[in-house]
Protein backbone atom coordinates (compact mmCIF):
# COMPACT_ATOMS: atom_id res chain seq x y z
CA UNK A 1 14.57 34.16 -2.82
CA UNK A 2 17.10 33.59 -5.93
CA UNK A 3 19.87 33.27 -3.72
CA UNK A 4 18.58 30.75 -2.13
CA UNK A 5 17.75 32.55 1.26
CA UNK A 6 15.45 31.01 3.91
CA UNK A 7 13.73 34.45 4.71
CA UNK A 8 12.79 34.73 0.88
CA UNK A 9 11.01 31.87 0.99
CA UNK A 10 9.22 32.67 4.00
CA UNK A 11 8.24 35.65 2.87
CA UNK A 12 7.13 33.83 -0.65
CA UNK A 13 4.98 31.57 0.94
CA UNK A 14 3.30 34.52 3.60
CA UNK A 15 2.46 36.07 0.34
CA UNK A 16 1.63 33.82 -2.43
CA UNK A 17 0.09 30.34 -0.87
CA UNK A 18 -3.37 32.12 -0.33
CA UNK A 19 -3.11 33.39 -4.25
CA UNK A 20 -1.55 29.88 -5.37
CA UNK A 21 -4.32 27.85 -3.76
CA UNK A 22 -7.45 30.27 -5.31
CA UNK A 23 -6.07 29.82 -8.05
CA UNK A 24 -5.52 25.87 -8.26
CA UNK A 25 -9.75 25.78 -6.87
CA UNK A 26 -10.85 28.11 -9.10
CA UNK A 27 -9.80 26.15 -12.02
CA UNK A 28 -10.24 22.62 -9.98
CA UNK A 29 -13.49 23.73 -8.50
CA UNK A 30 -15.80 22.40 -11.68
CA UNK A 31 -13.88 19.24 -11.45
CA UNK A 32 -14.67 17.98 -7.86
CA UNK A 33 -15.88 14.94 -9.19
CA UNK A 34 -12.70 13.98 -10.33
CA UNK A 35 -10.31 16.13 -8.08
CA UNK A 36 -9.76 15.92 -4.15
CA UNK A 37 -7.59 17.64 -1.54
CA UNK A 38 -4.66 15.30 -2.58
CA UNK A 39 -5.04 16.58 -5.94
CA UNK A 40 -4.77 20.25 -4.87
CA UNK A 41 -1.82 19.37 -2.96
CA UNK A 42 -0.02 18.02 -5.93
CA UNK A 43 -0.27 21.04 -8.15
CA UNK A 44 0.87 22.90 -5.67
CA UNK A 45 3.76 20.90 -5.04
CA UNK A 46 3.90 20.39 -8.19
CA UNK A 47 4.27 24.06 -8.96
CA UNK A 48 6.77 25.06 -6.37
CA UNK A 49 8.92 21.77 -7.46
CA UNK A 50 9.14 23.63 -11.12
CA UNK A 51 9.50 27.18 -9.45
CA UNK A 52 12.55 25.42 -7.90
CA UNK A 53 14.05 23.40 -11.17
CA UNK A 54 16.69 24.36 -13.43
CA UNK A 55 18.40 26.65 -11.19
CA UNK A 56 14.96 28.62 -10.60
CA UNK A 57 14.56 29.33 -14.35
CA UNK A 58 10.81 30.06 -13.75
CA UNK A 59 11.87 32.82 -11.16
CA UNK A 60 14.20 34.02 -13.28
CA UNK A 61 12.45 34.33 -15.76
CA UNK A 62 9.82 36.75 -14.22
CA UNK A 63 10.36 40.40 -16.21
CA UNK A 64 8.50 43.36 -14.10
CA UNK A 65 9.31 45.35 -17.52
CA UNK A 66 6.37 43.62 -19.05
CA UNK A 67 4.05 45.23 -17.10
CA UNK A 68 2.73 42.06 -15.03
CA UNK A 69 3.09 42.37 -11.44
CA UNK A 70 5.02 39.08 -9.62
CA UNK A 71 1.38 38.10 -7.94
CA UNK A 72 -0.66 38.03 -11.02
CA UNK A 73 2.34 36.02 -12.76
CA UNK A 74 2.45 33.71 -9.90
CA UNK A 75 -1.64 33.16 -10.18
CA UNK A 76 -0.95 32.58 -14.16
CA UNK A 77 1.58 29.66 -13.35
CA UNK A 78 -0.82 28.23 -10.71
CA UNK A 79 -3.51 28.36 -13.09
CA UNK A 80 -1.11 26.74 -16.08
CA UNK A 81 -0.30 23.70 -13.41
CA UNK A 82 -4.05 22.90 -12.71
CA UNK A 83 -4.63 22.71 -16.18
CA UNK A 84 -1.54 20.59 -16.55
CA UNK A 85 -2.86 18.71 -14.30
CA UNK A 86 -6.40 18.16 -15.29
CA UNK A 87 -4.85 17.02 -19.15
CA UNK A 88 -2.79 14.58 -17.37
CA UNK A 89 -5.95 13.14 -14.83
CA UNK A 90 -7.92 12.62 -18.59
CA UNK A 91 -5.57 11.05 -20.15
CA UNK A 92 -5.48 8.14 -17.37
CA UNK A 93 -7.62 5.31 -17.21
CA UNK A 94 -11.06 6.04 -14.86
CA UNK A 95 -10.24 6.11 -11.55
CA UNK A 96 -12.30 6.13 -8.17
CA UNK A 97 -11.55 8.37 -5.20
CA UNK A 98 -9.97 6.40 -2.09
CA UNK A 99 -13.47 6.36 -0.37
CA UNK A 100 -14.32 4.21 -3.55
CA UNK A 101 -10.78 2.24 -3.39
CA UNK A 102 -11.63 1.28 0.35
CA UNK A 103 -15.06 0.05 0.13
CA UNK A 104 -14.23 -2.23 -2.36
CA UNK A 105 -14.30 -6.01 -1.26
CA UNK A 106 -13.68 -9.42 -2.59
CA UNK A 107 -15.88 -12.49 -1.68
CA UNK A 108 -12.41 -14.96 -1.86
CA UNK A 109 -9.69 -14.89 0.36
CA UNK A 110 -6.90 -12.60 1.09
CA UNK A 111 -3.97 -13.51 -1.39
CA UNK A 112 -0.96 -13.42 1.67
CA UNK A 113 -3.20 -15.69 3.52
CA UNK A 114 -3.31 -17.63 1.04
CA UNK A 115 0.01 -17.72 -0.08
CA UNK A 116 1.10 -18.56 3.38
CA UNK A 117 -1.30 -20.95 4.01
CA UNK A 118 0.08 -22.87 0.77
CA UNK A 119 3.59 -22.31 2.10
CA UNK A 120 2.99 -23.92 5.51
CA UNK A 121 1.13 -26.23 3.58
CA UNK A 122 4.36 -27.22 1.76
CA UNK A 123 6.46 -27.27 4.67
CA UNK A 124 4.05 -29.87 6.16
CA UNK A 125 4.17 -32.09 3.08
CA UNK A 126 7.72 -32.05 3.34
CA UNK A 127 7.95 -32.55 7.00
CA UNK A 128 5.78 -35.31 6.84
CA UNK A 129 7.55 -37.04 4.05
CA UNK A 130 10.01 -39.45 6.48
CA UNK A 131 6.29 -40.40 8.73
CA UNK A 132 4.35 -43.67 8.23
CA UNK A 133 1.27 -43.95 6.05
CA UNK A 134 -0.94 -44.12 9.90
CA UNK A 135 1.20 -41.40 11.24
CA UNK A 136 0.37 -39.12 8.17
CA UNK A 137 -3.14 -40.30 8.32
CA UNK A 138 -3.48 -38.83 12.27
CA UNK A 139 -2.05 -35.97 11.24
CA UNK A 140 -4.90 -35.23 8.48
CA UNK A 141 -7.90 -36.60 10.49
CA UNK A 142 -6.56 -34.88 14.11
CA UNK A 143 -4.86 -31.63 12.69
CA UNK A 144 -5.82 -30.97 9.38
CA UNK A 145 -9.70 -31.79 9.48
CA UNK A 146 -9.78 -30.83 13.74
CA UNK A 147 -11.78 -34.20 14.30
CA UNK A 148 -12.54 -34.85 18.06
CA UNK A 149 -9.89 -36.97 19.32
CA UNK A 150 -12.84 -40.14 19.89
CA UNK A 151 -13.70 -39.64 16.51
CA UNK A 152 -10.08 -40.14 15.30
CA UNK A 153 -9.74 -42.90 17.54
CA UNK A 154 -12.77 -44.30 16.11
CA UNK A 155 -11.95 -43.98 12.81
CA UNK A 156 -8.00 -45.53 13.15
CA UNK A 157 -9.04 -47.94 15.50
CA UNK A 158 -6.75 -46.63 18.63
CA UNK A 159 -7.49 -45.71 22.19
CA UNK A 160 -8.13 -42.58 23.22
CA UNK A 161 -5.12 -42.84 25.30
CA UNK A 162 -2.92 -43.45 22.39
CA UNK A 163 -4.51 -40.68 20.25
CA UNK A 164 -3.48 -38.52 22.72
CA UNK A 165 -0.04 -40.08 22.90
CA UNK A 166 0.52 -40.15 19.40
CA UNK A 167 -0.48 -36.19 19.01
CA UNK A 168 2.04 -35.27 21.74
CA UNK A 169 4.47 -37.13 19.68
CA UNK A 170 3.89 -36.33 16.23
CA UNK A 171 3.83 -32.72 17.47
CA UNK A 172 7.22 -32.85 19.61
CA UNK A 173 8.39 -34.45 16.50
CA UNK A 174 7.31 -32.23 14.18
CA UNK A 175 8.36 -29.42 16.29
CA UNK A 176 12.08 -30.85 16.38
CA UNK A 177 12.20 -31.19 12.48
CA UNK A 178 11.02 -27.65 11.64
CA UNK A 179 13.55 -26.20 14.06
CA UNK A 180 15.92 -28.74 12.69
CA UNK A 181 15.36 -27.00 9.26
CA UNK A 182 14.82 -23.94 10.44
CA UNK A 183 18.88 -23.66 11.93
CA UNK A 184 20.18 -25.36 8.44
CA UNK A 185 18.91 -22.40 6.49
């Protein structure tokens, strides 16, 4: 396993991941409040990631002449990283689960919407900028505020005919300008 060998490793996880993982829930196991799966997952990888650092320093520094065998060493350093763990969860702010995160909701609206509805907003404005007053004023009444097309005919005075007319060219107009714009940038 020091050397780096594939079969070691094997052979420490056939071993050890049953010990590793008592270990971890016996100390997590008054905590479940607090701790979930994910949790256990991250002192264990956690634990193997310092196992693994500074050239295996923790392996190395395992001495059988102290009378420990490697399995009950290995359960100490599991236990150590739970703990670790646990210090570090209390000194964050409170935090929920993800069951908690998900059925949280907001009454307003979603803030990408939002920000794209401002930006297309913008790009409107902008488009609109080189149309006459009663051009921009069938655009707001027809498209912005969806008015039936014999209201907005009513309220501008026009034909039906010509509010139709005028909506196939404002939007052929329209169209031309943003794709005008859209091969400049």
């Amino acid at each position: 396993m020091l050397s780096g060998c594939d079969r070691g490793w094997i052979e420490f996880h056939r071993r050890y991941d049953r010990l590793i993982y008592r270990c971890i829930t016996k100390v997590t196991g008054r905590f479940s409040q607090m701790i979930s799966a994910e949790d256990i997952r991250e002192i264990y990888g956690t634990l193997i990631l310092q196992l693994l650092s500074n050239d295996m320093h923790k392996l190395r520094s395992f001495d059988p002449a102290r009378g420990n065998r490697f399995g009950t060493w290995i359960g100490m350093l599991a236990i150590n990283a739970a703990y670790d763990h646990l210090r570090t969860i209390r000194r964050e702010p409170g935090r929920g689960s993800m069951m908690e995160a998900e059925a949280l909701s907001c009454d307003g609206s979603d803030p990408f919407v939002e920000v794209d509805r401002k930006q297309r907003e913008q790009v409107l404005t902008d488009l609109l900028r080189g149309f006459s007053a009663k051009d921009r004023q069938f655009v707001a009444l027809y498209f912005d505020q969806g008015l039936e097309p014999e209201e907005v005919a009513a309220r501008m005075r026009i034909s039906i005919k010509t509010v139709y007319s005028k909506k196939h060219k404002i939007r052929t107009r329209l169209e031309r300008l943003l794709h005008r714009d859209q091969l400049a940038a």
